[in-house]
Protein backbone atom coordinates (compact mmCIF):
# COMPACT_ATOMS: atom_id res chain seq x y z
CA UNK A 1 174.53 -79.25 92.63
CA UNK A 2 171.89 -81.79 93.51
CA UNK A 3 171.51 -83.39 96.90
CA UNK A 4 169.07 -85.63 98.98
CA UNK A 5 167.83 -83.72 101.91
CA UNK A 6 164.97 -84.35 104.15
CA UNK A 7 163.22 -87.54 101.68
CA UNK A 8 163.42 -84.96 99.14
CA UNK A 9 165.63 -84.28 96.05
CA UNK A 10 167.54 -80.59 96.15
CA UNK A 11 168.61 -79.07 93.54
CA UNK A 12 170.98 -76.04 94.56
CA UNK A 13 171.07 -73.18 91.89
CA UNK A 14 172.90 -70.04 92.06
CA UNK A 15 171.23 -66.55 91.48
CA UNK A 16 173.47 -63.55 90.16
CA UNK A 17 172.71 -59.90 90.23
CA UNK A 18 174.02 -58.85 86.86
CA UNK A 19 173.33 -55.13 85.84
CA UNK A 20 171.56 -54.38 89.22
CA UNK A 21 168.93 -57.67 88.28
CA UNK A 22 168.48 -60.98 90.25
CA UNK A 23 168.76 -63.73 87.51
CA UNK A 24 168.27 -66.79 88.53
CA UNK A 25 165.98 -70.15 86.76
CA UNK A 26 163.86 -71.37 89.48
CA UNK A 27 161.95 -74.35 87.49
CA UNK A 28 158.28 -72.76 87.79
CA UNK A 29 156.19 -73.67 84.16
CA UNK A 30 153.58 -71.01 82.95
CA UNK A 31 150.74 -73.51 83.58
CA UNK A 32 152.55 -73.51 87.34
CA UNK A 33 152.31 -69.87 87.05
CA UNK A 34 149.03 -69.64 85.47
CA UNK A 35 147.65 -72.05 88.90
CA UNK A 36 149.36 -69.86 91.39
CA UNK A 37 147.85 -66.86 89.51
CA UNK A 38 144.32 -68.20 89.61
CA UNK A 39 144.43 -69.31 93.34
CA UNK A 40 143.43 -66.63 95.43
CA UNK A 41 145.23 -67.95 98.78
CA UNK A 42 148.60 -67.25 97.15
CA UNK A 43 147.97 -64.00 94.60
CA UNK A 44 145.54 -62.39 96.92
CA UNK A 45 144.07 -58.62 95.67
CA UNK A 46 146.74 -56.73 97.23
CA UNK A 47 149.75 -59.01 95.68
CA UNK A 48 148.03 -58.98 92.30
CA UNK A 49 147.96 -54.99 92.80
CA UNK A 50 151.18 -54.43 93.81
CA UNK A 51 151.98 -56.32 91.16
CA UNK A 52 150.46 -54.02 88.17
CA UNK A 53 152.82 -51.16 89.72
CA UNK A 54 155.55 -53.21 88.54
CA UNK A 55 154.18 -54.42 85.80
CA UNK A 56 153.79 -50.64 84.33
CA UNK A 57 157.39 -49.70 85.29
CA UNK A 58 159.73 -49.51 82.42
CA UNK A 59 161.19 -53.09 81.73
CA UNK A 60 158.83 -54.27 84.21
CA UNK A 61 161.35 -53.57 86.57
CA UNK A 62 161.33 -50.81 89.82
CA UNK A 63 162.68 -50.90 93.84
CA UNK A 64 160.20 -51.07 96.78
CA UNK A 65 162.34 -47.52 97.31
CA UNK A 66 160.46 -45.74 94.49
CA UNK A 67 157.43 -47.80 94.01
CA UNK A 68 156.70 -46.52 97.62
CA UNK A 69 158.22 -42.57 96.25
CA UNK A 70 155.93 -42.53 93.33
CA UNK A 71 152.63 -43.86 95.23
CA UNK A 72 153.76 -42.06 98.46
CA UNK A 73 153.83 -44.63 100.24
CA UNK A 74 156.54 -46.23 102.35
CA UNK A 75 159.07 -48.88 100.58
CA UNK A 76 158.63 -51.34 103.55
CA UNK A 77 154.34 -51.38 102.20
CA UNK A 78 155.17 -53.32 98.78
CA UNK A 79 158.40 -54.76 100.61
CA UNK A 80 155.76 -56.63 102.97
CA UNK A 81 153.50 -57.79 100.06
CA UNK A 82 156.11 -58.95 97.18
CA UNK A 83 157.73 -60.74 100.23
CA UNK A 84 154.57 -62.34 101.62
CA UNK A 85 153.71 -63.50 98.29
CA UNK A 86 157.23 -64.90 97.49
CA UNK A 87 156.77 -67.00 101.04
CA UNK A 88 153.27 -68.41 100.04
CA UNK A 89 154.51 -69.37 95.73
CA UNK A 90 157.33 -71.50 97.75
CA UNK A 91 154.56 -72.80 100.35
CA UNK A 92 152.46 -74.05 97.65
CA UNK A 93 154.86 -75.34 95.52
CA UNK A 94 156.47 -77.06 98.39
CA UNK A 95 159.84 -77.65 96.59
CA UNK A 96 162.18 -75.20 97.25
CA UNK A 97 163.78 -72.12 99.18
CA UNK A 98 165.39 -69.71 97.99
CA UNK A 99 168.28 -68.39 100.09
CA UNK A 100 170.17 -65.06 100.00
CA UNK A 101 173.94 -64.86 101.69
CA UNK A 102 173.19 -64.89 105.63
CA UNK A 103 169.33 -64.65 106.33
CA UNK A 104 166.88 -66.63 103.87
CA UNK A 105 165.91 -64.67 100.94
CA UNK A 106 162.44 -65.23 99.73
CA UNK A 107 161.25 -66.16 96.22
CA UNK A 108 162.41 -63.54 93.22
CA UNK A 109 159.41 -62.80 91.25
């Protein structure tokens, strides 16, 4: 659905969780990604490190739950960071929110 809200054109998509995974197209190009990689106000060190635990998981894929088991750590630590970085990639790009059912959701990444 596309609306005009606030001078500014909205496109509303819908993200599914199919097989336990949020899948949803939010528009952003690599050379988008590739800018919000590179600028260190957005993917600061400890986003970019979080990050790498992730990246290392099998299918790239892993909840805050046992990222925080396996680094002993507590889940709410790379809760704080993946959402922090999810609020400043829809800061930057200015475009778009994403919004879960009742409180706003931040960005999927």
């Amino acid at each position: 659905m596309i609306f005009y809200y606030r001078g500014m054109i909205v496109i509303n998509k819908i993200c599914q969780v199919i097989d336990g995974e949020y899948v949803c197209d939010i528009d952003i190009s690599v050379e988008e990604w590739k800018a919000l990689l590179m600028n260190e106000k957005v993917f600061d060190s400890k986003s970019i490190e979080v990050l790498k635990k992730w990246y290392i998981e099998p299918n790239h894929s892993c909840t805050c739950f046992d990222i925080g088991k396996k680094y002993e750590q507590h889940s709410m630590s790379a809760n704080g960071v993946i959402n922090g970085l999810g609020g400043r990639v829809q800061k930057e790009l200015g475009r778009f929110e994403v919004k879960g059912i009742g409180d706003a959701t931040n960005l999927l990444i």
